[in-house]
C-alpha atoms as a PDB file:
ATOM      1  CA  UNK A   1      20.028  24.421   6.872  1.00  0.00           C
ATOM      2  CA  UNK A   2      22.428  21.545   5.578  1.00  0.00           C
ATOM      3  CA  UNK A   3      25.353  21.164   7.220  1.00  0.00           C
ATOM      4  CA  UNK A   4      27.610  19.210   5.250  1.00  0.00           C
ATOM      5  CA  UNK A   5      27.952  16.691   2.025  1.00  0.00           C
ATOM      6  CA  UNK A   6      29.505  13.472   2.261  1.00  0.00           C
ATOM      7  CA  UNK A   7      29.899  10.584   0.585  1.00  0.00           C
ATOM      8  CA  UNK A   8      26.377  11.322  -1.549  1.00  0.00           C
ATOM      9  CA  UNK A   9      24.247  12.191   1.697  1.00  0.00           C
ATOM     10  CA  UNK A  10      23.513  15.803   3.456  1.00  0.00           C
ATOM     11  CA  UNK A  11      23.573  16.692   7.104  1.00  0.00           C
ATOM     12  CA  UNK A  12      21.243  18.607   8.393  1.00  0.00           C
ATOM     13  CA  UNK A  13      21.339  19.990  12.033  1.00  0.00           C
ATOM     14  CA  UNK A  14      18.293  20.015  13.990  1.00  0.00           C
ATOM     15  CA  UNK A  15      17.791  21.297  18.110  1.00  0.00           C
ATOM     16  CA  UNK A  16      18.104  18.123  19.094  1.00  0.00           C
ATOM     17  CA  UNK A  17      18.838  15.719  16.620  1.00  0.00           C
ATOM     18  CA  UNK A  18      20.615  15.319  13.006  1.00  0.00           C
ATOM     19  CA  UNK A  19      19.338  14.381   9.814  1.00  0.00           C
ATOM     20  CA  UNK A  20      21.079  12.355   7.053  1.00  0.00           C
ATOM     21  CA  UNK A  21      19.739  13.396   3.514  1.00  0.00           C
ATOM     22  CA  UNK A  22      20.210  10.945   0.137  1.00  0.00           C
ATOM     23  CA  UNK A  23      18.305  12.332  -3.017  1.00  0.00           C
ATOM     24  CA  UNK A  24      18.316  10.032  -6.110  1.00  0.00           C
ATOM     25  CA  UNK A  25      17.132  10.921  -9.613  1.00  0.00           C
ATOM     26  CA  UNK A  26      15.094   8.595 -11.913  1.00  0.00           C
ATOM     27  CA  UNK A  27      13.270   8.720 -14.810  1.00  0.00           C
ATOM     28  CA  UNK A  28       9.783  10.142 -13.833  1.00  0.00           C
ATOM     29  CA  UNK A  29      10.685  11.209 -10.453  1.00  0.00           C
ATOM     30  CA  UNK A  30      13.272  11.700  -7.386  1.00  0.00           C
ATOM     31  CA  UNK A  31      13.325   9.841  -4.360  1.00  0.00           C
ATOM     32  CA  UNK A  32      14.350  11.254  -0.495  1.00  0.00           C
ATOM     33  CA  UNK A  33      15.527   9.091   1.586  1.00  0.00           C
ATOM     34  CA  UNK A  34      16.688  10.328   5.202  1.00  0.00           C
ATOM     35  CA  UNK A  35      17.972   8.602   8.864  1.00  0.00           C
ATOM     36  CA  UNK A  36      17.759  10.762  12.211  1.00  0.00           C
ATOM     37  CA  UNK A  37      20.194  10.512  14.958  1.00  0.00           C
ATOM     38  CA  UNK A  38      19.230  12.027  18.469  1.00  0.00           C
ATOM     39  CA  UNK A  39      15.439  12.408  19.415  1.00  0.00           C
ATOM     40  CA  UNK A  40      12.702  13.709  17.835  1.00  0.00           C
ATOM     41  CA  UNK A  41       8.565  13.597  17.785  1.00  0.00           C
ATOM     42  CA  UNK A  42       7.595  14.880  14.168  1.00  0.00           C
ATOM     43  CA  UNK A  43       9.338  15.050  11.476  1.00  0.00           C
ATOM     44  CA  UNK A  44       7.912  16.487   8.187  1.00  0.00           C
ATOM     45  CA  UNK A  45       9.463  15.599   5.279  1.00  0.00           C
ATOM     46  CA  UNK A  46       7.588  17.114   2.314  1.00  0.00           C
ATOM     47  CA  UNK A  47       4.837  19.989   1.890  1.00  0.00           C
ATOM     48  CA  UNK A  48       3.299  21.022  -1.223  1.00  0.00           C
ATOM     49  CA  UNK A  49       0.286  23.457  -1.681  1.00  0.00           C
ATOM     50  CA  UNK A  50      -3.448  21.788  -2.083  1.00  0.00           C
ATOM     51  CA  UNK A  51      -4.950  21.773  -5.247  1.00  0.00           C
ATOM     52  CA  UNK A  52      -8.263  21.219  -6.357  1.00  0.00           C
ATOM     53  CA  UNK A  53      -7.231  17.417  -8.175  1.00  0.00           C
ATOM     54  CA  UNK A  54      -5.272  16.455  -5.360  1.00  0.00           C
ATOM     55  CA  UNK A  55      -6.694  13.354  -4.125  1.00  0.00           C
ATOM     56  CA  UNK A  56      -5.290  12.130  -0.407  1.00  0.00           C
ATOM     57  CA  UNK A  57      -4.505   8.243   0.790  1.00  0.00           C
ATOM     58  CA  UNK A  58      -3.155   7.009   3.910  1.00  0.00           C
ATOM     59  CA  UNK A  59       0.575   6.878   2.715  1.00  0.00           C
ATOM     60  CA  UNK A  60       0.524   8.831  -0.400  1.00  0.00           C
ATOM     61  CA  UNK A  61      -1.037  11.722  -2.815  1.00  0.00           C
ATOM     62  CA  UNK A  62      -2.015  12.254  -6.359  1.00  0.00           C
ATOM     63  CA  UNK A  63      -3.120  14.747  -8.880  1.00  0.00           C
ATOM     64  CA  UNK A  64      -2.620  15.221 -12.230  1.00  0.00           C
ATOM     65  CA  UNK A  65       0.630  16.585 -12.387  1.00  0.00           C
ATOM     66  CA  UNK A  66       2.075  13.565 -10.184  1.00  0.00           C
ATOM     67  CA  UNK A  67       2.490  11.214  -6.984  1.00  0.00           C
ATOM     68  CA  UNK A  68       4.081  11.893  -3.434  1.00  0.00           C
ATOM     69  CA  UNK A  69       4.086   8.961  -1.084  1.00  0.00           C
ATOM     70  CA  UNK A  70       6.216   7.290   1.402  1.00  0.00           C
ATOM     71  CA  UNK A  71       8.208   3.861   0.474  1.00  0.00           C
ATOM     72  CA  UNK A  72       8.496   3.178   3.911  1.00  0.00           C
ATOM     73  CA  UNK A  73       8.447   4.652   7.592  1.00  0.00           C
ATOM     74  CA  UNK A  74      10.291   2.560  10.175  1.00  0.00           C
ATOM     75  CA  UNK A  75      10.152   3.468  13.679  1.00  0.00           C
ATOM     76  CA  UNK A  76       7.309   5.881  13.343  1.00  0.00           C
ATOM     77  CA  UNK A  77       3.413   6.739  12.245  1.00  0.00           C
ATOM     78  CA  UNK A  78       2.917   8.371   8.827  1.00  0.00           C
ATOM     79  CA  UNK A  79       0.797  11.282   9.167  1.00  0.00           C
ATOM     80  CA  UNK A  80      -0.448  13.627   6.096  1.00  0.00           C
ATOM     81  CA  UNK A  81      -1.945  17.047   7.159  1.00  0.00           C
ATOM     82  CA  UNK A  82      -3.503  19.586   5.683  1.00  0.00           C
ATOM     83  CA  UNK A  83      -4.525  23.345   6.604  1.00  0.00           C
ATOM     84  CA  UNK A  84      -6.621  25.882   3.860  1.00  0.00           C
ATOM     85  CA  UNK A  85      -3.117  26.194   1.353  1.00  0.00           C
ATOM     86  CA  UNK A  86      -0.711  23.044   2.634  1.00  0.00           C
ATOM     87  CA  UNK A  87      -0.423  19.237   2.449  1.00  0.00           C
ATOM     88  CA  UNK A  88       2.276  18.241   4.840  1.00  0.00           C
ATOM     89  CA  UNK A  89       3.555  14.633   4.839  1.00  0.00           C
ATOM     90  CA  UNK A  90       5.334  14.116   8.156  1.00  0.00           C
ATOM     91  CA  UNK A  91       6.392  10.926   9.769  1.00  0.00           C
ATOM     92  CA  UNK A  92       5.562  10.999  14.045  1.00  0.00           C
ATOM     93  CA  UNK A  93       8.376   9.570  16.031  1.00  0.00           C
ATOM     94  CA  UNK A  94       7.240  10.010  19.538  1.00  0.00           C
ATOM     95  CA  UNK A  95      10.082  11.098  20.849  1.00  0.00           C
ATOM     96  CA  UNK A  96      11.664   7.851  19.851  1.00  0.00           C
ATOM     97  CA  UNK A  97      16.115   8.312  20.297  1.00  0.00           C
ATOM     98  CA  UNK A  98      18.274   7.055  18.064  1.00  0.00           C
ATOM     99  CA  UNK A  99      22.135   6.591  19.085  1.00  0.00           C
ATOM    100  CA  UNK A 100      22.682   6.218  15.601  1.00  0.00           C
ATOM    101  CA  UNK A 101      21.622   6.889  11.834  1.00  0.00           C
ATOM    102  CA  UNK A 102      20.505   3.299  11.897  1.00  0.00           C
ATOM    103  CA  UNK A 103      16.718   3.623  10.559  1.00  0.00           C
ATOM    104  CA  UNK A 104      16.339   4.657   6.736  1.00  0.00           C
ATOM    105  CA  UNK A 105      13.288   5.954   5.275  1.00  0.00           C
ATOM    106  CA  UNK A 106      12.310   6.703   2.142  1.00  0.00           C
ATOM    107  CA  UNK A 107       9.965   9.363   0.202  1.00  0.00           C
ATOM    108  CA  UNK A 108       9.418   9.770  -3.359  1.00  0.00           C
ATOM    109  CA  UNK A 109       7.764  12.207  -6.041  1.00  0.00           C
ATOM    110  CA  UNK A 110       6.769  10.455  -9.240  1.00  0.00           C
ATOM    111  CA  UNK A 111       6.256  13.096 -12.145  1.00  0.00           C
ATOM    112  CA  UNK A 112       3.762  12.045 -14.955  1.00  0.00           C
ATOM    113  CA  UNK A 113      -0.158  13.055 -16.232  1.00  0.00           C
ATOM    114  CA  UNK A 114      -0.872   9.408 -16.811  1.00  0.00           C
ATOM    115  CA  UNK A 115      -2.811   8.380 -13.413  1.00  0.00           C
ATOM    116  CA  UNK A 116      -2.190   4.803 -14.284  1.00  0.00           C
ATOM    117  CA  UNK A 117       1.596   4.529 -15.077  1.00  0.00           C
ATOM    118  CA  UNK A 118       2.027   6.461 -11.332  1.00  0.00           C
ATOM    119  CA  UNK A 119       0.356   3.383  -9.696  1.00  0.00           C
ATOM    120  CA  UNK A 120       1.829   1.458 -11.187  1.00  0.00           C
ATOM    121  CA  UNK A 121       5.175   2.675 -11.326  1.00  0.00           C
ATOM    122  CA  UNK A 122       4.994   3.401  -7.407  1.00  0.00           C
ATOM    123  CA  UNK A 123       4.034  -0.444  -7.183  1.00  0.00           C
ATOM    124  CA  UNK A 124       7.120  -1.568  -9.142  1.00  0.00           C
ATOM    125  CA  UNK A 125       8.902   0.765  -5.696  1.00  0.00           C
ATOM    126  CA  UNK A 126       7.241  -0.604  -3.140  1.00  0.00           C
ATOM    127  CA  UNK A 127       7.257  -4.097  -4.250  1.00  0.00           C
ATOM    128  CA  UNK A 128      11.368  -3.959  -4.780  1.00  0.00           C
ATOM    129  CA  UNK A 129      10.794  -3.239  -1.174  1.00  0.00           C
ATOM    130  CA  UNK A 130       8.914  -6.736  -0.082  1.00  0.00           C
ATOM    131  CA  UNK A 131      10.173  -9.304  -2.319  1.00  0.00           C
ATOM    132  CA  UNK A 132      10.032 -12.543  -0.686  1.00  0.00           C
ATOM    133  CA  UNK A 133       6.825 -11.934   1.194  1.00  0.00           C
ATOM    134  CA  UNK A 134       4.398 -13.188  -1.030  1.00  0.00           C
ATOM    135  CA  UNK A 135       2.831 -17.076  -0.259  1.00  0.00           C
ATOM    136  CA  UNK A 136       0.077 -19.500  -1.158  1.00  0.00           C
ATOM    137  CA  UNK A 137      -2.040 -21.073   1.222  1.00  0.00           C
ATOM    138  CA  UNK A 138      -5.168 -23.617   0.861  1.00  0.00           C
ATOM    139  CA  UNK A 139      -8.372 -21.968   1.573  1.00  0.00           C
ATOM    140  CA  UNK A 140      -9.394 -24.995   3.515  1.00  0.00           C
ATOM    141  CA  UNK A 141      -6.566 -24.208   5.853  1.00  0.00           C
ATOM    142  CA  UNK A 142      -7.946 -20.681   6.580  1.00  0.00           C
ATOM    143  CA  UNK A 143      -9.640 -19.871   9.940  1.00  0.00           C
ATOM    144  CA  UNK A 144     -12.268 -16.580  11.275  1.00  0.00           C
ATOM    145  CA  UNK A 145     -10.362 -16.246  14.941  1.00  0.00           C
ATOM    146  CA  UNK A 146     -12.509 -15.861  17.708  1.00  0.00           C
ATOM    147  CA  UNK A 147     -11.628 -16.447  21.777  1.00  0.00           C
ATOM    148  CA  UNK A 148     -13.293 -19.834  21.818  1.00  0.00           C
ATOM    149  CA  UNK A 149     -10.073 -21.319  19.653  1.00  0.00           C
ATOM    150  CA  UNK A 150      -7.757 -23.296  21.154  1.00  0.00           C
ATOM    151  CA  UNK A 151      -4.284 -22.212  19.892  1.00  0.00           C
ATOM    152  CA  UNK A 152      -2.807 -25.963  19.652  1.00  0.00           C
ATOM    153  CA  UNK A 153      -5.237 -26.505  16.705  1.00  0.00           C
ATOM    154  CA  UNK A 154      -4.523 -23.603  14.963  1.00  0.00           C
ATOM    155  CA  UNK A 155      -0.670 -24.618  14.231  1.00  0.00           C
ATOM    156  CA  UNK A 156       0.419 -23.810  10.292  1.00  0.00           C
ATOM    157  CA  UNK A 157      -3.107 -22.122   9.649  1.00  0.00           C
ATOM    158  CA  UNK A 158      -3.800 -18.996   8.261  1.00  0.00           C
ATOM    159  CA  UNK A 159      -5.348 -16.892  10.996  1.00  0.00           C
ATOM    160  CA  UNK A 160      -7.949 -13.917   9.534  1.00  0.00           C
ATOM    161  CA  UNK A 161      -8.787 -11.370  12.007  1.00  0.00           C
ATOM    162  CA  UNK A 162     -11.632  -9.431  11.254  1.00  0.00           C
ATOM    163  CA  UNK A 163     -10.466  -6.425  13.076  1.00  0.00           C
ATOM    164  CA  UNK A 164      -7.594  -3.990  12.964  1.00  0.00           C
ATOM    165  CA  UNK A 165      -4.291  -5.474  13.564  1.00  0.00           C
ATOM    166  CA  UNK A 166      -3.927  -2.172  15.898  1.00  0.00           C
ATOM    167  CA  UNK A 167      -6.135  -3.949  18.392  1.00  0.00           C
ATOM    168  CA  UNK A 168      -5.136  -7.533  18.754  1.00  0.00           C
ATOM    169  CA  UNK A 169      -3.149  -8.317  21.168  1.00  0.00           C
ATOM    170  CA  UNK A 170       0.945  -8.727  20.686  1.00  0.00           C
ATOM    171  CA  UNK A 171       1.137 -11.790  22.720  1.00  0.00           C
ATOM    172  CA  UNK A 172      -1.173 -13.413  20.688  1.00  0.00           C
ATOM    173  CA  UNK A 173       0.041 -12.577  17.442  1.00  0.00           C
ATOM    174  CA  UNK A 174       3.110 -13.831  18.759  1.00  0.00           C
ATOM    175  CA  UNK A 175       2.109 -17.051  19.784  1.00  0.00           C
ATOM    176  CA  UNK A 176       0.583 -17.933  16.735  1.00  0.00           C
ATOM    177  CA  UNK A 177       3.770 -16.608  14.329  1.00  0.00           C
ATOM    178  CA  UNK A 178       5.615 -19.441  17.065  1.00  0.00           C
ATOM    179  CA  UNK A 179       2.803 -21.752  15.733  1.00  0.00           C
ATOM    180  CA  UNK A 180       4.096 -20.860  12.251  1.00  0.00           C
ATOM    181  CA  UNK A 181       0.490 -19.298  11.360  1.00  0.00           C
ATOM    182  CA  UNK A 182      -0.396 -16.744   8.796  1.00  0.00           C
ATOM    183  CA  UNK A 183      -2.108 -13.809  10.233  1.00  0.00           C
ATOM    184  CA  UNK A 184      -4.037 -11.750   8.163  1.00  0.00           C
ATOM    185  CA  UNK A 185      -6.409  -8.373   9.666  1.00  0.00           C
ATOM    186  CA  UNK A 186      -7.321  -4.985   8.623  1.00  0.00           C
ATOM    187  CA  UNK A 187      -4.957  -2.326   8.551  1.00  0.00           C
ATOM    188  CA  UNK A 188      -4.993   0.924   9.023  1.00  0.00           C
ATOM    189  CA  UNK A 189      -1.682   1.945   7.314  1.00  0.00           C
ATOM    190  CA  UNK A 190      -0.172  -1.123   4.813  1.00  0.00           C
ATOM    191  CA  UNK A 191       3.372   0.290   4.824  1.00  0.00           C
ATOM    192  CA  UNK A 192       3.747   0.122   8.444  1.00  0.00           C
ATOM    193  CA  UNK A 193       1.570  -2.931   9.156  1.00  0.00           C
ATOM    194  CA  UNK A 194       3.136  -4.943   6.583  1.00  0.00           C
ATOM    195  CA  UNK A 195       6.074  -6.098   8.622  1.00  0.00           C
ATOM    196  CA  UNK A 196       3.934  -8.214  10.638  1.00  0.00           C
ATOM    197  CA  UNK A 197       1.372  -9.025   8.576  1.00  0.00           C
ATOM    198  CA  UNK A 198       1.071 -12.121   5.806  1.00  0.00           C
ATOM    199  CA  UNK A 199      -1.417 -10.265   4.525  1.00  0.00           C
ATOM    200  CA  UNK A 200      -4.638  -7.832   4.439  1.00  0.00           C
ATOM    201  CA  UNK A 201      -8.851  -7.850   4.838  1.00  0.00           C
ATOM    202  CA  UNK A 202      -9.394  -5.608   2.300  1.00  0.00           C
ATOM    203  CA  UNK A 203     -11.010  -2.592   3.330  1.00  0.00           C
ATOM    204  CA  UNK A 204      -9.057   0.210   1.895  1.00  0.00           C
ATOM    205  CA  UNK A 205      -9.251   2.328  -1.241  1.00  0.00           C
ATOM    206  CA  UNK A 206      -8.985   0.866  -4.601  1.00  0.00           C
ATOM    207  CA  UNK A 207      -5.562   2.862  -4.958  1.00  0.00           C
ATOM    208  CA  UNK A 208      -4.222   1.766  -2.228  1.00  0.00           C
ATOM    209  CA  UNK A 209      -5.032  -2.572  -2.693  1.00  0.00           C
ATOM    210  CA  UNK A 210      -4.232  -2.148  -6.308  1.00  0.00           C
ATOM    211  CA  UNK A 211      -0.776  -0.952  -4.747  1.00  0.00           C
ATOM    212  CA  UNK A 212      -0.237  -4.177  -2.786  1.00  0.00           C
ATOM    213  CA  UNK A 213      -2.224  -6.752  -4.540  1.00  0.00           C
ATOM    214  CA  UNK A 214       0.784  -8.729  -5.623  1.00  0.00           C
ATOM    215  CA  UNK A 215       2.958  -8.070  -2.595  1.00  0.00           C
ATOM    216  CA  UNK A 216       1.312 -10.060   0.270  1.00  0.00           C
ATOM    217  CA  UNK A 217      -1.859 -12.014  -0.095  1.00  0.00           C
ATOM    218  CA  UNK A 218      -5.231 -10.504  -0.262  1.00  0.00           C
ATOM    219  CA  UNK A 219      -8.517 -11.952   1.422  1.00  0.00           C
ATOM    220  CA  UNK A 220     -12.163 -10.206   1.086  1.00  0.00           C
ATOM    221  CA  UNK A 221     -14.268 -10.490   4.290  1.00  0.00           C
ATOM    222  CA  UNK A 222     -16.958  -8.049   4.680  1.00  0.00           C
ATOM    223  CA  UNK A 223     -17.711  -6.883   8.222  1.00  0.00           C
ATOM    224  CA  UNK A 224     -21.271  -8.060   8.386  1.00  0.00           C
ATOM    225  CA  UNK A 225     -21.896 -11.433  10.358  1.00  0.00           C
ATOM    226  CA  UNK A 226     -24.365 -12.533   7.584  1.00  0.00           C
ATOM    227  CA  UNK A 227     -21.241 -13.030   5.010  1.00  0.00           C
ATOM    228  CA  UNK A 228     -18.652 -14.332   7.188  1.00  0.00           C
ATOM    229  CA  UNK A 229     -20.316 -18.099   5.931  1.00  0.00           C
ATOM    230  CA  UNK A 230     -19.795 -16.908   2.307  1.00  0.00           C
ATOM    231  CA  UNK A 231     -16.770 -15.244   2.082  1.00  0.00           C
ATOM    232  CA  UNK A 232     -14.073 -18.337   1.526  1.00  0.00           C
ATOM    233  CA  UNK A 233     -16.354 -19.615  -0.909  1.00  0.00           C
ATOM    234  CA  UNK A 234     -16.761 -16.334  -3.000  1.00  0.00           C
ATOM    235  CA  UNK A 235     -12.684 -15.597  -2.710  1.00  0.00           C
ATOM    236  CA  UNK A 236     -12.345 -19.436  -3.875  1.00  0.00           C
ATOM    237  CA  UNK A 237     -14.428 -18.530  -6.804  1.00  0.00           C
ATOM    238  CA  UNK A 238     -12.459 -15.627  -8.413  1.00  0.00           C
ATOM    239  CA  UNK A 239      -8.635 -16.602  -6.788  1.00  0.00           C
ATOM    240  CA  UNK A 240      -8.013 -18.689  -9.091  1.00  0.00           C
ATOM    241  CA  UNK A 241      -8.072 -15.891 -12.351  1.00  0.00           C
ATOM    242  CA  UNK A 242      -7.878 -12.676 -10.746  1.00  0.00           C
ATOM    243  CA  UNK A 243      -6.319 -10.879  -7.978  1.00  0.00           C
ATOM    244  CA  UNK A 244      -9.159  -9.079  -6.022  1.00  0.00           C
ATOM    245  CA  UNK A 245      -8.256  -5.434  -5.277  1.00  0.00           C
ATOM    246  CA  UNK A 246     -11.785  -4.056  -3.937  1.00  0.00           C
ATOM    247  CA  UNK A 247     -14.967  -5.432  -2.817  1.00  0.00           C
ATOM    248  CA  UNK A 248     -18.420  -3.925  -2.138  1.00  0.00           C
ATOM    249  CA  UNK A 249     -21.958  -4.897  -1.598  1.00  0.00           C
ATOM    250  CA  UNK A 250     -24.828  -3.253  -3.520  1.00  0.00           C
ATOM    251  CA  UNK A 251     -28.864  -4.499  -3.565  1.00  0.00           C
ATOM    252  CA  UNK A 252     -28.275  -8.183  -2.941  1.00  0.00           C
ATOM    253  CA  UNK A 253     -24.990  -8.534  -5.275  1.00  0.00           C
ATOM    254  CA  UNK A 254     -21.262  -8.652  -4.566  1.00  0.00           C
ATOM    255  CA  UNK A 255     -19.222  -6.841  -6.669  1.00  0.00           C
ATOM    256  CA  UNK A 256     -15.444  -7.440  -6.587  1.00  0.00           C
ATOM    257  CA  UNK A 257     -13.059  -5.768  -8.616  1.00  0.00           C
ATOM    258  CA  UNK A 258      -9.187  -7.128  -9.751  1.00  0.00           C
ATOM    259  CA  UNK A 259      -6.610  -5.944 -12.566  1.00  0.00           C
ATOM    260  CA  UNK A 260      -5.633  -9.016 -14.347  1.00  0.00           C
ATOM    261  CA  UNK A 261      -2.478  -9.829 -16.357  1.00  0.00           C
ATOM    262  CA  UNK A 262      -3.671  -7.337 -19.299  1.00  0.00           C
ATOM    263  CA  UNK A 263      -3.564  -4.521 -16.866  1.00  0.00           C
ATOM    264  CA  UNK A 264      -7.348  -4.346 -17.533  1.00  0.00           C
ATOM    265  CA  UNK A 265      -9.835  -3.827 -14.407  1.00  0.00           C
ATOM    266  CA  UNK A 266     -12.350  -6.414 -14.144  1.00  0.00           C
ATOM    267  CA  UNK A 267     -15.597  -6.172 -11.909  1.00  0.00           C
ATOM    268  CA  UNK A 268     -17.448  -9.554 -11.508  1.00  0.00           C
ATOM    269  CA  UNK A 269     -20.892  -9.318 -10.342  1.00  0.00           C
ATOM    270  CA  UNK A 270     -21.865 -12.592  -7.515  1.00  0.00           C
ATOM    271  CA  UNK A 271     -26.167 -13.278  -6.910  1.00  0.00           C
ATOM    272  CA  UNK A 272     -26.557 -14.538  -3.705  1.00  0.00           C
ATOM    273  CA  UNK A 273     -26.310 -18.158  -5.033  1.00  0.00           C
ATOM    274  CA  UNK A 274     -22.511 -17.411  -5.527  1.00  0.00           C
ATOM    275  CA  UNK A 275     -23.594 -17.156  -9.615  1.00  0.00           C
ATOM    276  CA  UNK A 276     -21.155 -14.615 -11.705  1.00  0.00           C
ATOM    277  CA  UNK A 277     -24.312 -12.398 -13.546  1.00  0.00           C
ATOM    278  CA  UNK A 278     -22.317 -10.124 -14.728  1.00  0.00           C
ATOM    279  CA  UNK A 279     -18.448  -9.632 -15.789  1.00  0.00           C
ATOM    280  CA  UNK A 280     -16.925  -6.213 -17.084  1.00  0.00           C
ATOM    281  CA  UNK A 281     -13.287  -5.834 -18.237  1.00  0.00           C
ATOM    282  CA  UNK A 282     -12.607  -1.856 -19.150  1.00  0.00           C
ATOM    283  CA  UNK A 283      -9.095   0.080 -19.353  1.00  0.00           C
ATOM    284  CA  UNK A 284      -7.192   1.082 -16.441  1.00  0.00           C
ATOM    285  CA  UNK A 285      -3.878   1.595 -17.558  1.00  0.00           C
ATOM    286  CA  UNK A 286      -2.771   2.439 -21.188  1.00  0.00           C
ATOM    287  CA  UNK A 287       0.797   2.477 -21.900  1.00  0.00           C
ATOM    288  CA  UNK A 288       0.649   2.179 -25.562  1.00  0.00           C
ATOM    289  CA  UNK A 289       3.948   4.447 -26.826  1.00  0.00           C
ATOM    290  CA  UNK A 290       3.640   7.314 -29.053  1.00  0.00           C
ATOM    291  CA  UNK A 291       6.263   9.382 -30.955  1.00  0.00           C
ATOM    292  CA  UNK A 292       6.127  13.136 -31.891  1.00  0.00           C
ATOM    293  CA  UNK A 293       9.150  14.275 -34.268  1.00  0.00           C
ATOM    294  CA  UNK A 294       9.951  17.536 -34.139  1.00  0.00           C
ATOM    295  CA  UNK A 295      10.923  19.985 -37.046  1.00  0.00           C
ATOM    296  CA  UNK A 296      14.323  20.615 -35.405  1.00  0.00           C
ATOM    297  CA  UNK A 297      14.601  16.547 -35.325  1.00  0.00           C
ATOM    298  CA  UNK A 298      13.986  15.482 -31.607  1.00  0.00           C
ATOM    299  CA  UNK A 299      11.724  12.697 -30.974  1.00  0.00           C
ATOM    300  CA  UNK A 300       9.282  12.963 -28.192  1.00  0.00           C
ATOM    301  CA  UNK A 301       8.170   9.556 -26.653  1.00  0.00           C
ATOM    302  CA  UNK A 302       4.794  10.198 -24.370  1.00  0.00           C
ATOM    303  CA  UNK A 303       2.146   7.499 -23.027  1.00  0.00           C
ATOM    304  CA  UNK A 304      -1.561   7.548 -23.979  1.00  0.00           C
ATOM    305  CA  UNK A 305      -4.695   6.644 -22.011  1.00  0.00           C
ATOM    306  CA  UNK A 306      -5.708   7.646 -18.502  1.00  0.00           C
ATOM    307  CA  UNK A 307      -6.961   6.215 -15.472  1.00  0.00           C
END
């Protein structure tokens, strides 16, 4: 039960610890923000009931009513649960104490039946989020790490892991960020990971690399020895018009997919000789506006298209 109001937040009293609430209003949506002070393992912050649409991410949910997703989790592991009726987004603290509200995180729920304009509005929030972080680098300066590498010759390179970040060691990451390196790895959750990473092997949903294409840098690298020779030369090929988003590998051809400028998804189809055979551009987000005028005069302004 809250507490108290103050100064635009709510206190809510916990065994244990205190939460400080901040709920903001905006056009298609609300967002939750909250701090904890004392100690506490975890901490759900939103439940709705399943649905048959609802489609599940690492960070975030969608059907076709809206989007619920986290903007950020300091301090803690984002965990979404579900049971026969519930979907419970919770944040896992680990018993982690806090002597002070000093750690803000943030929640929101976007409201809209265009699939398309939720991405991309929920983009536009996490992106606010990480200006700044975004850099170029030249391919040739880009280097597979493996134990054989001698870290003096790696100084100002960007470093691409081919594992998840969770399992490379912290002394080493931190020797080469003293080297001024770019390190780039899988990732099992992008909000949390981000904070250390430059940027990401792509090897999560669509959804979720459309959401941080334009944040941090993307490379493709496919798991599979065989393509490790071919992958700089096939990201080399496409970098320099589209942002890739997705990659996959089907009967001898690579197929990457990207949203350029026009907000239209493009798949380009690579033969093994690094040849494009095949290019396909088709809609992924209309936001063409449309206006309904009612009889008693109001105006109605909705979106049109689908994703």
């Amino acid at each position: 039960m809250f507490s108290n109001f103050s100064n635009g937040y709510f206190y809510e009293k916990k065994e244990g610890y205190e939460i400080k609430w901040k709920i903001e209003n905006f056009s298609i949506g609300w967002k939750f923000s909250w701090s904890i002070k004392g100690k506490t393992d975890l901490f759900e912050v939103f439940k709705i009931k399943k649905t048959q649409d609802l489609k599940l991410f690492s960070f975030f949910a969608i059907n076709s009513e809206g989007l619920f997703g986290f903007l950020d989790a300091k301090e803690g592991g984002i965990e979404i649960m579900e049971d026969d009726e519930n979907i419970s987004f919770a944040v896992n603290y680990k018993h982690r104490l806090f002597k002070d509200f000093s750690c803000e995180n943030s929640f929101v729920i976007l409201k809209h039946t265009n699939r398309g304009y939720l991405l991309k509005t929920y983009k536009n929030l996490i992106e606010s989020k990480f200006k700044g972080k975004k850099g170029q680098f030249n391919m040739n300066d880009v280097v597979i790490f493996n134990e054989g590498l001698k870290l003096e010759n790696l100084k100002e390179k960007v470093i691409v892991f081919n594992r998840n970040i969770e399992g490379i060691d912290k002394n080493l990451i931190d020797n080469l960020k003293y080297l001024n390196c770019k390190i780039f790895a899988r990732a099992k959750n992008y909000l949390q990971d981000f904070e250390y990473l430059d940027g990401f092997v792509v090897t999560g949903s669509f959804e979720e690399n459309y959401i941080f294409s334009n944040i941090g840098n993307f490379i493709v690298l496919d798991a599979r020895k065989e393509f490790e020779r071919e992958w700089k030369i096939l990201f080399d090929t496409v970098k320099k018009n589209e942002k890739i988003v997705s990659f996959s590998y089907d009967n001898g051809i690579y197929i990457l997919e990207a949203i350029n400028k026009e907000k239209r998804k493009v798949k380009i189809y690579l033969d093994f000789d690094r040849k494009v055979s095949k290019f396909v551009e088709e809609d992924f987000i209309n936001l063409k506006s449309r206006k309904l005028i009612r009889e008693d005069g109001r105006i109605f302004n909705f979106y049109g298209g689908d994703l």
